[in-house]
Every structure is written in C-alpha cells, then in structure tokens.
Protein backbone atom coordinates (compact mmCIF):
# COMPACT_ATOMS: atom_id res chain seq x y z
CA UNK A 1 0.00 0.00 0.00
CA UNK A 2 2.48 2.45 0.59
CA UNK A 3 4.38 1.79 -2.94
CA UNK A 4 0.88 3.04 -4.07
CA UNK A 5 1.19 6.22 -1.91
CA UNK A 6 3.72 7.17 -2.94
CA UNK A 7 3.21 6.51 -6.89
CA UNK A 8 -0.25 8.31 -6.43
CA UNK A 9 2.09 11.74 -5.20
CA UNK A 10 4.05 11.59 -7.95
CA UNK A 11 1.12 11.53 -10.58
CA UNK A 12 -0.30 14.15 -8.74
CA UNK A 13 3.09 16.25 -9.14
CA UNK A 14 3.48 15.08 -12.73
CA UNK A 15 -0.18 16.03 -13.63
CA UNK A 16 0.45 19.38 -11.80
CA UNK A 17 3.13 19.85 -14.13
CA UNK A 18 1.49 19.22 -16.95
CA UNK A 19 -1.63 21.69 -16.20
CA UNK A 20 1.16 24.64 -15.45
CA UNK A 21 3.02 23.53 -18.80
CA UNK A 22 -0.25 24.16 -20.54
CA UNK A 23 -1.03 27.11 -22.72
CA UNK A 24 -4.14 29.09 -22.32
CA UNK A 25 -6.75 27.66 -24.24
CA UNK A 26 -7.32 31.40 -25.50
CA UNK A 27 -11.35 31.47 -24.41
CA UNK A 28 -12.29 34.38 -21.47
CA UNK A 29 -10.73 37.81 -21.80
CA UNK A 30 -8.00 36.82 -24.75
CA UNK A 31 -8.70 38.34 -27.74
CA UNK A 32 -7.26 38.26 -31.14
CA UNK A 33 -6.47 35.15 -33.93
CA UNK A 34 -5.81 31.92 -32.50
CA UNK A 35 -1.94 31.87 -31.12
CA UNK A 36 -1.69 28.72 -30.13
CA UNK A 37 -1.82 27.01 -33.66
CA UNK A 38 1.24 28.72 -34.64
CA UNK A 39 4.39 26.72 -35.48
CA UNK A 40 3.14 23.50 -34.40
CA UNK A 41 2.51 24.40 -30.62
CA UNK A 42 -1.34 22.82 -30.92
CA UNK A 43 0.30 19.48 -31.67
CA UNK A 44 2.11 20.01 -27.94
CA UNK A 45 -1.24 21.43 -26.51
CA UNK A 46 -3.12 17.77 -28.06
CA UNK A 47 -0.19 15.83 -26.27
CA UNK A 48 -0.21 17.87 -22.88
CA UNK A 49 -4.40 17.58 -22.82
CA UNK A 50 -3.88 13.64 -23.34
CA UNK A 51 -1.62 13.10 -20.86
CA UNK A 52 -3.49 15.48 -18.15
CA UNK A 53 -6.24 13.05 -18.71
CA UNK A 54 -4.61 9.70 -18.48
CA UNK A 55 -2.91 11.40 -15.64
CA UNK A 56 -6.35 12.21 -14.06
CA UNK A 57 -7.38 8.67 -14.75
CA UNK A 58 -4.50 7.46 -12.96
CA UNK A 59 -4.85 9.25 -9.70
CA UNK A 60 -8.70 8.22 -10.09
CA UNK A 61 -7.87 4.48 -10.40
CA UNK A 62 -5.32 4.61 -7.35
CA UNK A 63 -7.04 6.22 -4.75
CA UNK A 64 -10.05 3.90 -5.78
CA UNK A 65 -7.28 1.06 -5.36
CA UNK A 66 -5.82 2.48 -1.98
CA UNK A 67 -9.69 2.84 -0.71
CA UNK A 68 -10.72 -0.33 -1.34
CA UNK A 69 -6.93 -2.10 0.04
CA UNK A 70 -7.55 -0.01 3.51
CA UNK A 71 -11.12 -0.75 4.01
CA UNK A 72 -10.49 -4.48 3.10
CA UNK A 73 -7.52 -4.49 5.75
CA UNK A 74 -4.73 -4.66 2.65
CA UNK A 75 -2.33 -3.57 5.51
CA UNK A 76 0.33 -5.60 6.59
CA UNK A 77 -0.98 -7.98 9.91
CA UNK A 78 1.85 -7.13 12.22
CA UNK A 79 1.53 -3.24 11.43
CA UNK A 80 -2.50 -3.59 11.73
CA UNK A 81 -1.92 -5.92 15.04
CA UNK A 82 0.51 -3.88 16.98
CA UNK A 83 -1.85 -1.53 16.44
CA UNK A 84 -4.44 -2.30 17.66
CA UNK A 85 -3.18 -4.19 21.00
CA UNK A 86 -1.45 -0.59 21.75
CA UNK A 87 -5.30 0.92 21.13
CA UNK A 88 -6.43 -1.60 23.68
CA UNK A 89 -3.58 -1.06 26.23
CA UNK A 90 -4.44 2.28 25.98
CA UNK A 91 -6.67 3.65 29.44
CA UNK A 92 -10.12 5.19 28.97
CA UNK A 93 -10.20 9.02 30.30
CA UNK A 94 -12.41 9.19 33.33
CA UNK A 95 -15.42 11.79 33.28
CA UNK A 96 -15.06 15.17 34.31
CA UNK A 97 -15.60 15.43 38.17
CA UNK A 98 -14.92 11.15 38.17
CA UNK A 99 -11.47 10.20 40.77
CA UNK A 100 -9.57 13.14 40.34
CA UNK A 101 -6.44 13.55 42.43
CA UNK A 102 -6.26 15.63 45.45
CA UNK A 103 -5.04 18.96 44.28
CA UNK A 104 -1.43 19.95 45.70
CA UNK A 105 -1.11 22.48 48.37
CA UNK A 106 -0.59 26.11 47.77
CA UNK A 107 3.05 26.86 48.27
CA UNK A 108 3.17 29.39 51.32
CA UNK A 109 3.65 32.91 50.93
CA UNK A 110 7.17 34.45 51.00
CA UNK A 111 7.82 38.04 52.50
CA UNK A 112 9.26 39.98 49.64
CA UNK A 113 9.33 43.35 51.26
CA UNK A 114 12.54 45.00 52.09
CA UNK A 115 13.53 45.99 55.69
C-alpha cells in the first residue's frame, strides 16, 4: 500500500506539471487570432491535454485502489496488530468530576518586602 502512496504523489506532481506547462486555451478575456496554432505548438497542446487526462485517470484508479486495500484491511498484519493491541492497552479518560487527584497544596507565601 504504501508503494501506491507514494506513486499516487508523484502523478499528482506530474499532472500538476502538466496543467502549469499548458497554454491558455485562449477562451475568457484573450482576444485576437488563435496563437496557439502557430508553429506547431497545438500538436504540444493535443499531447499535454492527453496526458493530463490519463494522468487524471491514474490518480482516479489509485485512490479507488488504496480505498478499497484499507477498508479491506490490505495492511500488513503485524503493522494492523501492533496496532491495535497498543489501542487496547491504551486507558479510557475518566469523566469530568470522576477520581480526580487531590489537588497539591498552595506553596506558602514568602515576605518579599525590604527591611
């Protein structure tokens, strides 16, 4: 599961790339001719949209994958076990006003005048 972790934060980075790498698609507030067909740069732009969505698909399909291992228990059974028994180790907090301990005395007041 982690090997999937970590390959679903570097398609993330990678498809962050490719959206900054991106040129304006030219719609909004641009005016003018279409720029982006000039010299061959829509060929780029068709390549960069493609991979932004198989990129997309692929953090879709692993956090779909790392869902599904998690709620099935993919984890590894010592991890999952050690973690638990430390959960049930672990004391319940007693309710407010329950056994408190006796609160510790007030230290007693020192004379800090000057004679």
């Amino acid at each position: 599961m982690l090997f999937l972790i970590i390959l679903l934060i570097i398609v993330c980075v990678a498809l962050g790339l490719f959206v900054l790498i991106q040129n304006p698609k030219g719609g909004g507030l641009a005016t003018g001719g279409s720029g982006s067909n000039m010299f061959g740069v829509q060929r780029t732009g068709d390549v960069l949209e493609k991979g932004t969505w198989v990129l997309l698909t692929l953090v879709v399909v692993l956090t779909l994958s790392i869902t599904t291992i998690a709620k099935s228990g993919g984890s590894s059974a010592g991890e999952a076990s050690k973690i638990q028994e430390h959960l049930d180790k672990t004391p319940t907090p007693s309710p407010i006003g329950g056994n408190t301990a006796p609160a510790a005395p007030a230290p007693a007041a020192t004379d800090t005048t000057k004679k």
